[in-house]
C-alpha atoms as a PDB file:
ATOM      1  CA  UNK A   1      95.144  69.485  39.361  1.00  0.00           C
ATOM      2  CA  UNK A   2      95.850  67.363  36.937  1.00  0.00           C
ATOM      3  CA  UNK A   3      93.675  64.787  38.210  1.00  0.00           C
ATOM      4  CA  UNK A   4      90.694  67.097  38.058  1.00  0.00           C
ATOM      5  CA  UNK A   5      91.233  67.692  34.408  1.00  0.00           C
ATOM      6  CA  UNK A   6      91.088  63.851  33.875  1.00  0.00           C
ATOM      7  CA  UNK A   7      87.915  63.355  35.242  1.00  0.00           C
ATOM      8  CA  UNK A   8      86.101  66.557  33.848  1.00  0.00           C
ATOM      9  CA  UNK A   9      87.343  65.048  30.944  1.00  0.00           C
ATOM     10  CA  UNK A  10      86.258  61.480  31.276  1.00  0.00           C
ATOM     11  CA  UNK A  11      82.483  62.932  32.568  1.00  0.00           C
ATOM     12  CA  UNK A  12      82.944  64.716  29.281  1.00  0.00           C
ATOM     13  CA  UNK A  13      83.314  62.376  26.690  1.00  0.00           C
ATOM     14  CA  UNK A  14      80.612  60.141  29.139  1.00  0.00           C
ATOM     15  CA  UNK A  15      77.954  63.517  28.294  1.00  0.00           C
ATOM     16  CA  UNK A  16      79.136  63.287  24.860  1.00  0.00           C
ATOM     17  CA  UNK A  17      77.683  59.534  24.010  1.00  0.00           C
ATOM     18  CA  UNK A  18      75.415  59.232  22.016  1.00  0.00           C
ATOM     19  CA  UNK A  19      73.164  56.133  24.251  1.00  0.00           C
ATOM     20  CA  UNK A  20      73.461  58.725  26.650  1.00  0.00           C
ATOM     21  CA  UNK A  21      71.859  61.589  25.208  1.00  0.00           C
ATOM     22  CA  UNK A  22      69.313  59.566  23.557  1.00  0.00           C
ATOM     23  CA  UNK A  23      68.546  57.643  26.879  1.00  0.00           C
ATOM     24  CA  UNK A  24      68.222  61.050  28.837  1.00  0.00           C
ATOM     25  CA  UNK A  25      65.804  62.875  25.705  1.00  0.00           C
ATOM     26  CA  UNK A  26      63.531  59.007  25.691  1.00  0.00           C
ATOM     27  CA  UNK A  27      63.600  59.346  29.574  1.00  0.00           C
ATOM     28  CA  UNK A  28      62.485  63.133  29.709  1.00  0.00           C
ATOM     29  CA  UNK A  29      59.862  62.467  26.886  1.00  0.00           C
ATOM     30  CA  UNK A  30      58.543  59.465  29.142  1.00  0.00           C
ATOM     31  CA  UNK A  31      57.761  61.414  32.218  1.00  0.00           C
ATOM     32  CA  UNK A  32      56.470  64.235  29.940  1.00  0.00           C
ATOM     33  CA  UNK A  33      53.992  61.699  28.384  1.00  0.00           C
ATOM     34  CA  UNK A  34      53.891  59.531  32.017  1.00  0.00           C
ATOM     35  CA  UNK A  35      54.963  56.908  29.758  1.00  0.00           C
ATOM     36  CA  UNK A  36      56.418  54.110  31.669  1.00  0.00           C
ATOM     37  CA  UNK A  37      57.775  52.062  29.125  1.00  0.00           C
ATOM     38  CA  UNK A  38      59.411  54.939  27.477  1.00  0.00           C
ATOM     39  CA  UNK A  39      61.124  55.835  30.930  1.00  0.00           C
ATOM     40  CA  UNK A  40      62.511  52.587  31.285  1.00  0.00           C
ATOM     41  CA  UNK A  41      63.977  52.607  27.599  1.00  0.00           C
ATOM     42  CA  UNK A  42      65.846  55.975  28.608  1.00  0.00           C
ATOM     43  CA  UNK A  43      66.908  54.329  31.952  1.00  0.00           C
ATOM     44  CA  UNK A  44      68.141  51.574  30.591  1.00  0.00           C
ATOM     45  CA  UNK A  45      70.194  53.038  27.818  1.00  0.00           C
ATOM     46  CA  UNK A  46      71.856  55.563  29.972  1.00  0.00           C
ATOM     47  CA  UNK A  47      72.869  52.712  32.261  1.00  0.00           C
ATOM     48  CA  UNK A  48      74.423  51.096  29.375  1.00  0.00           C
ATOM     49  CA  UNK A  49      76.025  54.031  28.184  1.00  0.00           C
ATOM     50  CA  UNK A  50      77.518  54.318  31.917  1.00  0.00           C
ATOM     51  CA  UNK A  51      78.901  50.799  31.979  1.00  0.00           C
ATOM     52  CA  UNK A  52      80.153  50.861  28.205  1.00  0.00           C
ATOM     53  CA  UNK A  53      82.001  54.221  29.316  1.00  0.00           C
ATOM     54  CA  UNK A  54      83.127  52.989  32.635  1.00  0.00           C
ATOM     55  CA  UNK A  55      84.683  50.001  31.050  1.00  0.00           C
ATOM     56  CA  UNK A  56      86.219  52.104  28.421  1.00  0.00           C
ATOM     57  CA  UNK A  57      87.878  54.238  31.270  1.00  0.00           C
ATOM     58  CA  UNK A  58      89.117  51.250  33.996  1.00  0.00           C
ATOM     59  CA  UNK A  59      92.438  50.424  33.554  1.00  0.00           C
END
């Protein structure tokens, strides 16, 4: 049980960066606009916000 709360919590604070959010809102407003190079912004920055929070969170 305990373990579940850790990762709800980790996928949390992951939702809760802000290269995330602004990666996923560039992304969205990309493939609203079938902008390509705005997609690949927003792809890129939420795959840096995953590896900056999955380094934060290896032990």
């Amino acid at each position: 049980m305990s373990a579940e709360r850790s990762v709800a919590k980790e996928d949390q604070s992951l939702w809760n960066s802000r290269l995330f959010k602004i990666g996923l809102v560039t992304a969205a407003v990309g493939a609203i606009i079938k902008a390509a190079e705005l997609i690949t912004v927003g792809v890129v920055a939420v795959g840096g916000a995953w590896a900056l929070w999955k380094g934060k969170n290896t032990r």
